[in-house]
N, C-alpha and C. Protein backbone atom coordinates (compact mmCIF):
# COMPACT_ATOMS: atom_id res chain seq x y z
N UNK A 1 -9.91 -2.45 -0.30
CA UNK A 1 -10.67 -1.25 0.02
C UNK A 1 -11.42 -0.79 -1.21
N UNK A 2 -12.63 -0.56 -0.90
CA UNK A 2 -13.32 -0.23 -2.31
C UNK A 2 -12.97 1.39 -2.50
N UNK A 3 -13.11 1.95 -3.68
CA UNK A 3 -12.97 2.79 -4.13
C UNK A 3 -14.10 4.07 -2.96
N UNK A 4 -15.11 3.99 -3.09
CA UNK A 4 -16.03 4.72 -2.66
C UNK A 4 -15.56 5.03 -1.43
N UNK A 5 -15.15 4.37 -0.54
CA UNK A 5 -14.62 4.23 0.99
C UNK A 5 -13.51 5.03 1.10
N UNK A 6 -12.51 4.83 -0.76
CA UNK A 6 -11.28 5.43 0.00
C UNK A 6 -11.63 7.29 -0.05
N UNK A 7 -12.57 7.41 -0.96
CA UNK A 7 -12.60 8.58 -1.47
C UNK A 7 -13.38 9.48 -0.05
N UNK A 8 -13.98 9.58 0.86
CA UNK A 8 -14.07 9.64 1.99
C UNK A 8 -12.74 9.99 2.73
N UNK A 9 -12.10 9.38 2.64
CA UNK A 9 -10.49 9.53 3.37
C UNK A 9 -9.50 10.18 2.79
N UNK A 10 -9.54 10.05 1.73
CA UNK A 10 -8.53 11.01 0.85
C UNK A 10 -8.81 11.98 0.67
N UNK A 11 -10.10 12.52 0.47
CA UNK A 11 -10.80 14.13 0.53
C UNK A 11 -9.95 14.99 1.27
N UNK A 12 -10.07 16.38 1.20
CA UNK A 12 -9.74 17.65 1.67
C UNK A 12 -10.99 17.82 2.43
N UNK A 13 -11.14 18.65 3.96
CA UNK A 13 -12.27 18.59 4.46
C UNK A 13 -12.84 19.72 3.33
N UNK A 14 -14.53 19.72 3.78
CA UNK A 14 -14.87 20.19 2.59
C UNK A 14 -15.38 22.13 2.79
N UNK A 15 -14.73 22.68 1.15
CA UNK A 15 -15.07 23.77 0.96
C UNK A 15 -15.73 23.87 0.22
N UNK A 16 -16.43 25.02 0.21
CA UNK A 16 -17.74 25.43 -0.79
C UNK A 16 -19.23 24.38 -1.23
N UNK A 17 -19.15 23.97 -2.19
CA UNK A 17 -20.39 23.30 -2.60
C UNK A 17 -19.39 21.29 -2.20
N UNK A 18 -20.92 20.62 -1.54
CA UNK A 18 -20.51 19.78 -1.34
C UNK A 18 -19.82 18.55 -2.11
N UNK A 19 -19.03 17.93 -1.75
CA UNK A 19 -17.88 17.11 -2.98
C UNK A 19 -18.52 16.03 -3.04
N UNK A 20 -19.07 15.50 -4.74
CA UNK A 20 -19.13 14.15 -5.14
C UNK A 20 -18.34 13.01 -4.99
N UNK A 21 -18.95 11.94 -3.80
CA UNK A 21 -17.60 10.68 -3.50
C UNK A 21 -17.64 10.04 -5.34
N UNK A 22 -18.76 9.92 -6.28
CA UNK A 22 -18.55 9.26 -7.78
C UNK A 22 -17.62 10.12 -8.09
N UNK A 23 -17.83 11.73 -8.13
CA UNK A 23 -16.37 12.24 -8.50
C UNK A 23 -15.16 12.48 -8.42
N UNK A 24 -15.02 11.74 -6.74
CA UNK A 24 -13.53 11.87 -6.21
C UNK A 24 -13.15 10.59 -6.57
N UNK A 25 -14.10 9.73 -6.64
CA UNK A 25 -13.59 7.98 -7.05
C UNK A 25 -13.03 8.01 -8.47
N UNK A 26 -13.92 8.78 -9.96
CA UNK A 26 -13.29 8.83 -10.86
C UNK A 26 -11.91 9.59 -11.55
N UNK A 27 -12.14 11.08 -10.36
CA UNK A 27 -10.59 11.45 -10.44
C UNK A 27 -9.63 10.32 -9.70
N UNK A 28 -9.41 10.12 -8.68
CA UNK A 28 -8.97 9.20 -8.53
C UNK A 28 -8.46 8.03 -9.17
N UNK A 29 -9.64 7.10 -10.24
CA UNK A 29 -9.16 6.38 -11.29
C UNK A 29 -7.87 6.78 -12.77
N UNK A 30 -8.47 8.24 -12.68
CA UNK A 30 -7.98 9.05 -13.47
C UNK A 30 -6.23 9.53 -13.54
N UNK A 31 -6.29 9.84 -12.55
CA UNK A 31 -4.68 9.89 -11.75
C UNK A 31 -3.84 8.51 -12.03
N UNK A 32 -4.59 7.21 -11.10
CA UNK A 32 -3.85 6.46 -11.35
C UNK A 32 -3.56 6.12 -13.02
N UNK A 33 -4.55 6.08 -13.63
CA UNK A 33 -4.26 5.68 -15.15
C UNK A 33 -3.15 6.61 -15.54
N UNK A 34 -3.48 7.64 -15.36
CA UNK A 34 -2.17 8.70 -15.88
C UNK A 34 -0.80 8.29 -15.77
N UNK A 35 -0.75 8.01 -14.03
CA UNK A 35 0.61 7.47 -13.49
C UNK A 35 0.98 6.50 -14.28
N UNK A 36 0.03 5.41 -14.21
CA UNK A 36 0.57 3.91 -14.84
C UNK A 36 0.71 4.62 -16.31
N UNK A 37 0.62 5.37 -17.22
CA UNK A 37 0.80 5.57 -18.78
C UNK A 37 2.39 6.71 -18.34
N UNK A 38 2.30 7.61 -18.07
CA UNK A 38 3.00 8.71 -18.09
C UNK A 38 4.02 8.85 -16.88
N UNK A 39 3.72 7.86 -15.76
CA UNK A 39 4.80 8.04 -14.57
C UNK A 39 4.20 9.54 -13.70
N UNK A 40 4.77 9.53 -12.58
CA UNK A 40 4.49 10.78 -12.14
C UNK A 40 5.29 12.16 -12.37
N UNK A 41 6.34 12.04 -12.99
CA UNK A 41 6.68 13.45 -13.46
C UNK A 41 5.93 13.87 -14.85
N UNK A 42 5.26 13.13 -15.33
CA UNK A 42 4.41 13.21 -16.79
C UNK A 42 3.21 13.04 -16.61
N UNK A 43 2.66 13.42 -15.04
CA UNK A 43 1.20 13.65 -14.82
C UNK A 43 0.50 14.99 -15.56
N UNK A 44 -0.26 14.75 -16.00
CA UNK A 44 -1.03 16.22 -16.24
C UNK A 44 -2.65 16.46 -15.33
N UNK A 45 -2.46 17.52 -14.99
CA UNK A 45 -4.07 17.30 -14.13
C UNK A 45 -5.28 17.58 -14.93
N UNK A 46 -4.40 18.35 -16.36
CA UNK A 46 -5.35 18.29 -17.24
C UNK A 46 -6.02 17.05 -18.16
N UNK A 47 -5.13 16.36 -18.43
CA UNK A 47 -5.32 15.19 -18.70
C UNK A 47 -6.32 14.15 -17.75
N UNK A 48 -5.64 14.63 -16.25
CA UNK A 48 -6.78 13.59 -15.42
C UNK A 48 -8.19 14.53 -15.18
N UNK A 49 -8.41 15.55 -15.53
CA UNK A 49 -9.42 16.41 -15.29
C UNK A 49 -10.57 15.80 -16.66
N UNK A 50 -9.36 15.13 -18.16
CA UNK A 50 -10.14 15.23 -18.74
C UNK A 50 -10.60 13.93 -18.87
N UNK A 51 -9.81 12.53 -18.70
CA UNK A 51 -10.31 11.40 -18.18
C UNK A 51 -11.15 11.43 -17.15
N UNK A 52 -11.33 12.37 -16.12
CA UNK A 52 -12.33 12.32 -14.91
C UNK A 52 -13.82 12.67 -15.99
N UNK A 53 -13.51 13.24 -16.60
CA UNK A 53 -14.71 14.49 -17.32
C UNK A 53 -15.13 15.36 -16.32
N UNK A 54 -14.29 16.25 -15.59
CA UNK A 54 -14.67 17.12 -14.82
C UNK A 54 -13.64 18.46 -15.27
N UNK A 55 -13.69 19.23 -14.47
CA UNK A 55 -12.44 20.06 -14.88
C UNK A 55 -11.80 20.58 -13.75
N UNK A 56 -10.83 21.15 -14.40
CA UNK A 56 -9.43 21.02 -13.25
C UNK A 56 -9.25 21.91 -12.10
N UNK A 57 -10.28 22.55 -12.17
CA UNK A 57 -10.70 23.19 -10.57
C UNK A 57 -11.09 22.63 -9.83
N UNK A 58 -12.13 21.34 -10.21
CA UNK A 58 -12.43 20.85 -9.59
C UNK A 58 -11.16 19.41 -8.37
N UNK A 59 -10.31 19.34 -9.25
CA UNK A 59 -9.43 18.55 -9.10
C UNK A 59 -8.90 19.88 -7.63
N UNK A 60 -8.75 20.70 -8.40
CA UNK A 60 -8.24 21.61 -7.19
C UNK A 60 -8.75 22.29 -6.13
N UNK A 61 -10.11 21.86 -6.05
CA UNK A 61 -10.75 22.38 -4.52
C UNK A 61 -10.33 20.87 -3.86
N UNK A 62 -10.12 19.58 -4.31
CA UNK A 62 -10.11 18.76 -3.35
C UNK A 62 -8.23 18.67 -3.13
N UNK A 63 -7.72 18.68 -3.41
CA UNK A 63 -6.35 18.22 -3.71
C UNK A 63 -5.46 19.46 -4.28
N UNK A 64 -4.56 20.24 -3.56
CA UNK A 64 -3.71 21.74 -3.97
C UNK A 64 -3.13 21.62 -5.05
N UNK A 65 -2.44 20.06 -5.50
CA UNK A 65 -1.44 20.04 -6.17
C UNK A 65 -1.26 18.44 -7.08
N UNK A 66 -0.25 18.92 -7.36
CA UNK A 66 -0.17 16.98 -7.97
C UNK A 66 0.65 16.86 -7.04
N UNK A 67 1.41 16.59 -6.43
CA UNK A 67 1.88 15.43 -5.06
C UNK A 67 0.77 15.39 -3.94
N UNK A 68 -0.37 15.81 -3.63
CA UNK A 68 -1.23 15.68 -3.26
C UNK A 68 -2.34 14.92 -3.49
N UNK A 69 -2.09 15.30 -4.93
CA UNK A 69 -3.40 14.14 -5.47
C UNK A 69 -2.49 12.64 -5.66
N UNK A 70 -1.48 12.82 -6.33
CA UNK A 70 -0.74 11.23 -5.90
C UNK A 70 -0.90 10.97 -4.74
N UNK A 71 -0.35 11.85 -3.37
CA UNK A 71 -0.65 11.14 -2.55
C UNK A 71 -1.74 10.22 -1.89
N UNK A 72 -3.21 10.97 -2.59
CA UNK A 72 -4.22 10.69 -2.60
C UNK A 72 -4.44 9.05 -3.01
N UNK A 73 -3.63 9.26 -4.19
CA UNK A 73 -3.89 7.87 -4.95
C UNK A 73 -3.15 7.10 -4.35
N UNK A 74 -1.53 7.06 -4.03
CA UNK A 74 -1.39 6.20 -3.36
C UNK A 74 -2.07 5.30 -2.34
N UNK A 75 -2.73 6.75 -1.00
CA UNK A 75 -3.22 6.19 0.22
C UNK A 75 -4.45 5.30 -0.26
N UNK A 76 -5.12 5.45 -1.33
CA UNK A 76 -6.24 4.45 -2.08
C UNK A 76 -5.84 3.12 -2.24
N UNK A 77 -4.64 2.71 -2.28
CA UNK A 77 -3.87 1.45 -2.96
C UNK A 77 -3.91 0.70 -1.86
N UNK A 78 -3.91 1.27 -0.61
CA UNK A 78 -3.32 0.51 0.97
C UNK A 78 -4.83 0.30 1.65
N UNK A 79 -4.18 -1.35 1.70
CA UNK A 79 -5.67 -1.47 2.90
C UNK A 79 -6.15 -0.53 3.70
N UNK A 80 -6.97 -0.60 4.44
CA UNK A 80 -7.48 0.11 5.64
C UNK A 80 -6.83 -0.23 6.80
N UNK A 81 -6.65 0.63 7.64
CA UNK A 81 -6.33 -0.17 9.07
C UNK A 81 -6.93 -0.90 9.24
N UNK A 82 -8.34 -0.85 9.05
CA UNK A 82 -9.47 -2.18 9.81
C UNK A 82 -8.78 -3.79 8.97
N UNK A 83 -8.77 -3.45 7.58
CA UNK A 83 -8.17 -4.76 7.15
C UNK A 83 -7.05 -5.08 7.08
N UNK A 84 -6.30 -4.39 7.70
CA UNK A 84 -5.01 -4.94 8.07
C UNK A 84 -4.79 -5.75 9.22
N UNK A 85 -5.70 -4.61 10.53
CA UNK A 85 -5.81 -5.26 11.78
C UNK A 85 -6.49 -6.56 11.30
N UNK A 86 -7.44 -6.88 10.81
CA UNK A 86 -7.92 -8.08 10.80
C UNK A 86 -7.62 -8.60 10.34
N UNK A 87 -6.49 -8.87 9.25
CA UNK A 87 -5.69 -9.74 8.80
C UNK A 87 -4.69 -10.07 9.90
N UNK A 88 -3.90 -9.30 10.61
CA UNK A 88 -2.87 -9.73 11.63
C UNK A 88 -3.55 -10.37 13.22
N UNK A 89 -5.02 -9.86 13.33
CA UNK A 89 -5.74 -10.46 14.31
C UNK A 89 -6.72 -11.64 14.22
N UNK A 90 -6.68 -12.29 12.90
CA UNK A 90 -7.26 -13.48 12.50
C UNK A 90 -5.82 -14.77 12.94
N UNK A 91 -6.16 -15.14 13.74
CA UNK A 91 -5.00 -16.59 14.36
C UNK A 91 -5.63 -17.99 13.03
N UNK A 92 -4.62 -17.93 12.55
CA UNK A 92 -4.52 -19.25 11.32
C UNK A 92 -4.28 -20.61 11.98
N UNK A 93 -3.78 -20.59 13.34
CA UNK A 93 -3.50 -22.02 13.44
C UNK A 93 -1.98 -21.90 13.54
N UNK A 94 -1.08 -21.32 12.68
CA UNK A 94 0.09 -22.16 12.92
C UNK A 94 0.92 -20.73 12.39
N UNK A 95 2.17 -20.32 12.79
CA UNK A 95 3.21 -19.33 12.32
C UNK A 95 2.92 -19.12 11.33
N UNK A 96 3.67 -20.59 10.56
CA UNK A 96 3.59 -20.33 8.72
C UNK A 96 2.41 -19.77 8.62
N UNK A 97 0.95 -20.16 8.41
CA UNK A 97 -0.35 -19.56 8.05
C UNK A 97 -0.39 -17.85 8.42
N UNK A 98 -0.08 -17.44 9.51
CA UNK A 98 -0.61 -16.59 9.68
C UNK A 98 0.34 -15.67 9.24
N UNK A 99 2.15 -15.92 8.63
CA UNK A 99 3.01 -14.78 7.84
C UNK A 99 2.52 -15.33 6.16
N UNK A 100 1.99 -16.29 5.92
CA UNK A 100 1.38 -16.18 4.22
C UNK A 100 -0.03 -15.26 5.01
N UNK A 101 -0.53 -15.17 5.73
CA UNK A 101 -2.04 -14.57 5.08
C UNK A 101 -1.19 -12.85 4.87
N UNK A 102 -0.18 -13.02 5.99
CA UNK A 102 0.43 -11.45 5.86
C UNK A 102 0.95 -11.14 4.48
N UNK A 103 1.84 -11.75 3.68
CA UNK A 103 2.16 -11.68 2.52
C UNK A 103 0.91 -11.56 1.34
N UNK A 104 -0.09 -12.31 1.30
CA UNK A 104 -1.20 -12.59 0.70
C UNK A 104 -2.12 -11.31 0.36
N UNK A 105 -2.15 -10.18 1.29
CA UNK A 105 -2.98 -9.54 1.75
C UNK A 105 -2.19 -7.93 0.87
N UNK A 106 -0.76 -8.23 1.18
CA UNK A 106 0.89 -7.33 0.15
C UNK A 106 0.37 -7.85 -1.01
N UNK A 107 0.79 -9.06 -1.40
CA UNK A 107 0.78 -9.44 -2.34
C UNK A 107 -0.63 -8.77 -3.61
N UNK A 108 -1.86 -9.01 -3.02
CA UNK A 108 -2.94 -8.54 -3.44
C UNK A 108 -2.88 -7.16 -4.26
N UNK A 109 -1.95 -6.98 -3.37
CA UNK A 109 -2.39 -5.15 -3.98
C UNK A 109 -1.50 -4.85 -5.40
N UNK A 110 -1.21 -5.82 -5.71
CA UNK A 110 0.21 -5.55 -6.45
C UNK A 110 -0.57 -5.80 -8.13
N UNK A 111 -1.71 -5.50 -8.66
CA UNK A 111 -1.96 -4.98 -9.75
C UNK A 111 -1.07 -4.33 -10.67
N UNK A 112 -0.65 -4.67 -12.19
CA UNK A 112 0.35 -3.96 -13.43
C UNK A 112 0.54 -1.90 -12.82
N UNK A 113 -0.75 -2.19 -12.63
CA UNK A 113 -1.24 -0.33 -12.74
C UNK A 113 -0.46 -0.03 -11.40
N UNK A 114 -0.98 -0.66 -10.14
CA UNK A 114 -0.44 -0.53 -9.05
C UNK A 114 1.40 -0.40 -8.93
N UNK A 115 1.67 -1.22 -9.93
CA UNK A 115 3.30 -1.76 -9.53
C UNK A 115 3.87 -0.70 -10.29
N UNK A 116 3.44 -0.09 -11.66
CA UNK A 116 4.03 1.33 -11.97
C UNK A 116 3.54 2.35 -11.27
N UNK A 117 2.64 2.67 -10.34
CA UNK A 117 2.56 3.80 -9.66
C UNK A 117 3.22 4.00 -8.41
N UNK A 118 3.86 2.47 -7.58
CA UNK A 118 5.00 1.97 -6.96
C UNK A 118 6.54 2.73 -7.84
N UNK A 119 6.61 2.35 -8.96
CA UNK A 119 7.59 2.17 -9.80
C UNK A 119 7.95 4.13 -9.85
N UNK A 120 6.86 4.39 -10.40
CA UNK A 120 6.91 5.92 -10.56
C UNK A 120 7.02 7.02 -9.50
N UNK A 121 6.90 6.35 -8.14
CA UNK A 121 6.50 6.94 -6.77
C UNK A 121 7.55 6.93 -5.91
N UNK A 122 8.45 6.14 -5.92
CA UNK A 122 9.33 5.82 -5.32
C UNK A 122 9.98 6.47 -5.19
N UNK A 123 10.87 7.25 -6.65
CA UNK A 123 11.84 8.24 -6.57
C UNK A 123 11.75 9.44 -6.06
N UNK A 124 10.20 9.25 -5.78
CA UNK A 124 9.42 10.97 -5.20
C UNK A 124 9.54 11.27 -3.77
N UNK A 125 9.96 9.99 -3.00
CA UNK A 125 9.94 9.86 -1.88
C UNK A 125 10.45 11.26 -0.88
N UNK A 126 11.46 11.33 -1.23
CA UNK A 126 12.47 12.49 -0.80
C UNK A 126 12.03 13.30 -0.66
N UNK A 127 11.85 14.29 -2.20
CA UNK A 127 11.16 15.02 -2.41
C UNK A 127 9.94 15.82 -2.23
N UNK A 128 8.93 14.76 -2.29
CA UNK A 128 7.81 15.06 -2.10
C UNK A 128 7.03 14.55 -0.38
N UNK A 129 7.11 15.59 0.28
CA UNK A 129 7.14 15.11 2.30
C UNK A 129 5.86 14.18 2.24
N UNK A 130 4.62 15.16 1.50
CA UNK A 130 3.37 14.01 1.55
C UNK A 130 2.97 12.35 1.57
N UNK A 131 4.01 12.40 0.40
CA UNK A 131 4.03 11.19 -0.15
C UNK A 131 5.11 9.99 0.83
N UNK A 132 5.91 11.04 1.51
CA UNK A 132 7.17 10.34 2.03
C UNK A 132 6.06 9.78 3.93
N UNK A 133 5.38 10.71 3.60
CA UNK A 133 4.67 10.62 5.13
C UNK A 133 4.04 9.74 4.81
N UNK A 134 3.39 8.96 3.83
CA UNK A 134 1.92 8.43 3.79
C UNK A 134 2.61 6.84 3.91
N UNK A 135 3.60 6.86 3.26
CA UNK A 135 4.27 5.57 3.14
C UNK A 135 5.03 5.17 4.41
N UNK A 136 5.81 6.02 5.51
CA UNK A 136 5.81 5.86 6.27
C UNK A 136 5.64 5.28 7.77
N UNK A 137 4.25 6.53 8.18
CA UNK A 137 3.28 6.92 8.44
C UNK A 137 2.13 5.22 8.48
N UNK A 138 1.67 5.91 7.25
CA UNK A 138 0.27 5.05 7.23
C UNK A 138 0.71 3.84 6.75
N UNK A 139 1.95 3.27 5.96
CA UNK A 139 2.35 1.96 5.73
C UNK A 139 2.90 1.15 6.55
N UNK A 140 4.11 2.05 6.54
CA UNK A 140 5.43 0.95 6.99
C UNK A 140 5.32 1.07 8.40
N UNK A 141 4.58 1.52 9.04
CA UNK A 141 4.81 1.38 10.72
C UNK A 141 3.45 0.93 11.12
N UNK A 142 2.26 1.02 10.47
CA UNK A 142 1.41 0.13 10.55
C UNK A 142 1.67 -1.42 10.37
N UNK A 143 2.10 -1.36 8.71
CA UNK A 143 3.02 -3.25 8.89
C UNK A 143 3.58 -3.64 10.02
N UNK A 144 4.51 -2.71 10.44
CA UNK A 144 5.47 -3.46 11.42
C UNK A 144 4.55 -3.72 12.77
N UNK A 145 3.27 -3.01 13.07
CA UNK A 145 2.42 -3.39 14.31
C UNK A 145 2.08 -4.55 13.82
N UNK A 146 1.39 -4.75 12.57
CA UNK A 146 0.90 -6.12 12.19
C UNK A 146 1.66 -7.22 12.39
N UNK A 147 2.95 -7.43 11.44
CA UNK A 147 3.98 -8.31 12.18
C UNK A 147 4.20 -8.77 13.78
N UNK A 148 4.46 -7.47 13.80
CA UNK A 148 4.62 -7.46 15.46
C UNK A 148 3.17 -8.86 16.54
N UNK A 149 2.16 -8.16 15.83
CA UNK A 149 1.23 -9.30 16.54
C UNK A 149 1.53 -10.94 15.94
N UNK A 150 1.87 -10.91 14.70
CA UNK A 150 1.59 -12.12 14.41
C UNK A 150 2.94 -12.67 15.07
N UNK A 151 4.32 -12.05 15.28
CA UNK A 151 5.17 -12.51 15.92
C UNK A 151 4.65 -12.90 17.09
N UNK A 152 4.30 -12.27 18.01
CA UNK A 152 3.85 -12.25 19.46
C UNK A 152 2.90 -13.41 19.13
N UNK A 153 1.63 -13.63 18.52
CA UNK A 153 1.29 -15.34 18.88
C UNK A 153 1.81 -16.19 18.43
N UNK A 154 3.32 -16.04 17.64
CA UNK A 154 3.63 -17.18 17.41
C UNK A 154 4.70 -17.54 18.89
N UNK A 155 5.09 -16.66 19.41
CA UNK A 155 5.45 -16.63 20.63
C UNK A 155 4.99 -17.32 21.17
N UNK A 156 3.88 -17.02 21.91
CA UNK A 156 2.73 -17.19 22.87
C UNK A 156 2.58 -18.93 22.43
N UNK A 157 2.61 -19.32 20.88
CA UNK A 157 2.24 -20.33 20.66
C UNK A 157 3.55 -21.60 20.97
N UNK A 158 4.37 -21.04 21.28
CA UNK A 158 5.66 -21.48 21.57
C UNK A 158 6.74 -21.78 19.82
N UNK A 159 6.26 -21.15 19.20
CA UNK A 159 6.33 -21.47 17.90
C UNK A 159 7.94 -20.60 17.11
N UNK A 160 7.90 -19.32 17.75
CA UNK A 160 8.96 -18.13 17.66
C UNK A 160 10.08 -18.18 19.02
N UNK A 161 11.00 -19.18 18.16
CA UNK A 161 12.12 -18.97 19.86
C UNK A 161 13.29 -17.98 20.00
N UNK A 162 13.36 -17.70 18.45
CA UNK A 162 14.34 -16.66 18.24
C UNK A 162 14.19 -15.02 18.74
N UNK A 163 15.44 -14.29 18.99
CA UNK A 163 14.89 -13.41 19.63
C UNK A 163 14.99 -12.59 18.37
N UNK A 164 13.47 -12.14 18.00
CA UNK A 164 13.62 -11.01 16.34
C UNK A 164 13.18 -9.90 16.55
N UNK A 165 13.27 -8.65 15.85
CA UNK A 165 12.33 -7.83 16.41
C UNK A 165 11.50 -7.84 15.19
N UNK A 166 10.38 -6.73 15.52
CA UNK A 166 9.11 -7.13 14.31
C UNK A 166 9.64 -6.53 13.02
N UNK A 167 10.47 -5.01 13.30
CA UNK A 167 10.97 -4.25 12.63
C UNK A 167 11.58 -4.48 11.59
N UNK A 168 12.78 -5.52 12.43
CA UNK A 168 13.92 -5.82 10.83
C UNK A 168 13.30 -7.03 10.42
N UNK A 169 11.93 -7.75 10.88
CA UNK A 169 11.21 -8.54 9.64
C UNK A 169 10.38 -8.34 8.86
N UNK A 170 9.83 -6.95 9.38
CA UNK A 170 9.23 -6.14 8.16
C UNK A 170 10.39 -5.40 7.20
N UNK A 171 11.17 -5.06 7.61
CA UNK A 171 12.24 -4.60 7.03
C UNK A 171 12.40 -5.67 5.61
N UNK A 172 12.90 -6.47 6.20
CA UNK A 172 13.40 -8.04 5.49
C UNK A 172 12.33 -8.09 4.10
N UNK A 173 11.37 -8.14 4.32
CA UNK A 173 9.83 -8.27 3.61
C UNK A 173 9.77 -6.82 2.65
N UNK A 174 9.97 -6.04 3.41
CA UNK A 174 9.85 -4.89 2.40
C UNK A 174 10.76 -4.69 1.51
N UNK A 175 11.71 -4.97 1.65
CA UNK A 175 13.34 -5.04 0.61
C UNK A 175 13.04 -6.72 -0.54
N UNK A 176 12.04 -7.68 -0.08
CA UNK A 176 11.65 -8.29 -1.08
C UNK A 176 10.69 -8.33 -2.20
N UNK A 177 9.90 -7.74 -1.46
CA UNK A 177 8.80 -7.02 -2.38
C UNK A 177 9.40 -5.86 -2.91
N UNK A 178 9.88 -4.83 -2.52
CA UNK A 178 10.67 -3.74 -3.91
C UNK A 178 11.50 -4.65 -4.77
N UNK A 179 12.30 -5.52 -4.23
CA UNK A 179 12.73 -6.51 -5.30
C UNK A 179 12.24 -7.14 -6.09
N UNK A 180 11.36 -7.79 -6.01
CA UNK A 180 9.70 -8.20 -6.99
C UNK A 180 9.41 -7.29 -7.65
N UNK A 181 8.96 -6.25 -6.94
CA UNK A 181 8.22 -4.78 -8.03
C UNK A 181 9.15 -4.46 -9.02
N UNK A 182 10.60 -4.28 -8.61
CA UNK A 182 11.41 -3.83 -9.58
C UNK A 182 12.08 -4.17 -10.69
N UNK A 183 12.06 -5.45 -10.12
CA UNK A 183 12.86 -6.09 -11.32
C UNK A 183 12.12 -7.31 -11.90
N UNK A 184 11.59 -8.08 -11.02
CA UNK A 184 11.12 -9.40 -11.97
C UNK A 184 9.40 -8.70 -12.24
N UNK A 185 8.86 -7.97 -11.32
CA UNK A 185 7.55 -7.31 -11.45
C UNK A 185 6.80 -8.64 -11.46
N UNK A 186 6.71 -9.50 -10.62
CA UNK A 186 5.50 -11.05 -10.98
C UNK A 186 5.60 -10.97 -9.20
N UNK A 187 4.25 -10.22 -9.21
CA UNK A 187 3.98 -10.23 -7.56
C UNK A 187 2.58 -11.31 -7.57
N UNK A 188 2.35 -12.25 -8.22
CA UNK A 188 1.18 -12.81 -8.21
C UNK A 188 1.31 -14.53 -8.34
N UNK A 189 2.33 -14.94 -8.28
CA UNK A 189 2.61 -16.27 -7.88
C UNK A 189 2.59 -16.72 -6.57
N UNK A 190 1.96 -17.22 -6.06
CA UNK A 190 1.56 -17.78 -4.68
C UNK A 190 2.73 -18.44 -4.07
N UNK A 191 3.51 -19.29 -4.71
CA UNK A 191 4.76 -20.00 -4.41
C UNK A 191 5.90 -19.23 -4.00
N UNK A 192 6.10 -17.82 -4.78
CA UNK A 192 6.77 -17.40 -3.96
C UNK A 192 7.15 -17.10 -2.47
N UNK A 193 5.77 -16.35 -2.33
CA UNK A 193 5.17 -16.38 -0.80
C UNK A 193 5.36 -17.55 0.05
N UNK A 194 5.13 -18.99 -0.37
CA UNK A 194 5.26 -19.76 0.38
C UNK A 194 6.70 -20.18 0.55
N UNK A 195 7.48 -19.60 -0.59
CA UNK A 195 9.00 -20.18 -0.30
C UNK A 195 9.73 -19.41 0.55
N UNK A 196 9.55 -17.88 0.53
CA UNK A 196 9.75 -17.02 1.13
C UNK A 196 9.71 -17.14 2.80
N UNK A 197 8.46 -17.65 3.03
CA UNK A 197 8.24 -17.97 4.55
C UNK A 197 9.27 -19.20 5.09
N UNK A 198 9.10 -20.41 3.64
CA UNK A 198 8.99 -21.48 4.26
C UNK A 198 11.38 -21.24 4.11
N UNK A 199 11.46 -20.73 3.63
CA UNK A 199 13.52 -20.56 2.95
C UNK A 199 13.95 -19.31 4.06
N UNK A 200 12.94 -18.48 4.00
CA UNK A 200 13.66 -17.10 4.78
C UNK A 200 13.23 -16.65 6.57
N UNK A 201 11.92 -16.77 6.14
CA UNK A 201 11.23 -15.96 7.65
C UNK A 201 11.63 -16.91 8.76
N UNK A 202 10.99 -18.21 8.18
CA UNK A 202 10.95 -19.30 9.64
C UNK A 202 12.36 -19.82 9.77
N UNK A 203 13.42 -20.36 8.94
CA UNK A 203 14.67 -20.46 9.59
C UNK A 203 15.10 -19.53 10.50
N UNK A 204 14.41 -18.06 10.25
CA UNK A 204 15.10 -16.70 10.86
C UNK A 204 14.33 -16.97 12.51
N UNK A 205 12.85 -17.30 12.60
CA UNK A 205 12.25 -17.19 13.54
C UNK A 205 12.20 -18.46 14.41
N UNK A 206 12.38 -19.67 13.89
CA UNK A 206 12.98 -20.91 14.75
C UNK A 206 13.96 -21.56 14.76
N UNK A 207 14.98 -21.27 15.95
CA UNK A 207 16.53 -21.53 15.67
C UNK A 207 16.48 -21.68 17.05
């Protein structure tokens, strides 16, 4: 998702004088850099007001707060629905293909900067409802529709005989990737992905 696009979506509808998408894109940049240096309890909005080069009202007609504007930044990190759907509605040919393009697509997003604002975000979950909604919400139950289709043609393809649900294989997937992020942090080896499918998913899905 390009930057410009997300800033459109992450906006507050608009008050007063109309909002610059270059200036919601560079606060935006701004935040995340913060996160990845300082974590999110060591955000300052002054700091990202002053990396934006704007100032910090401005930060605050679009965004009330800092768990707001993280949340902001987070929802920037996550595909779009459109490219998600079209990653899970592109048919590869064969099971395996079409759970690597699913991994491929995770995998992508997983940038140094990205994986500490993961790293720093996590513990906020609880706490902070916004943030707990967005991940939720706009992540984790979107994945599991995605799965869900690519299960269903592998079905259809006679390919999935096991009875799985989409849930606990997104489940499965998401408890490996926090495992990646957290500890070994090397989300960018391709082989994993393929061992992953080829050691975990498909023994699980053809039996």
């Amino acid at each position: 998702m390009h930057i410009e696009e997300v800033a459109s979506v992450v906006s507050e509808s608009p008050v007063g004088r109309p909002k610059s998408a270059r200036l919601d894109a560079a606060i935006i940049d701004a935040a995340l850099a913060e996160v990845a240096e300082h974590g999110y309890e060591g955000l300052s909005i002054e700091r990202v007001a002053r990396r934006a080069g704007t100032a910090k009202t401005s930060i605050y007609r679009r965004w009330k707060d800092k768990p707001a504007l993280v949340a902001a930044v987070a929802r920037s990190l996550v595909p779009s629905e459109d490219e998600r759907s079209e990653a899970a509605a592109t048919d590869h040919g064969s099971l395996r293909e079409d759970l690597l393009s699913q991994l491929r697509l995770s995998t992508a997003l997983f940038t140094p900067d990205r994986v500490r604002l993961a790293i720093g975000g996590l513990g906020r979950l609880g706490a902070e409802p916004e943030l707990h909604r967005i991940v939720t919400d706009e992540v984790l139950e979107s994945t599991t529709r995605d799965f869900a289709r690519v299960l269903q043609r592998g079905r259809d393809r006679g390919e999935v005989t096991a009875e799985v649900d989409a849930e606990r294989i997104e489940r499965l997937c998401r408890g490996w990737f926090l495992e990646r992020i957290l500890l070994s942090q090397n989300m960018a080896d391709p082989r994993e992905n393929e061992a992953f499918v080829d050691e975990v998913l498909l023994p699980l899905l053809v039996r």
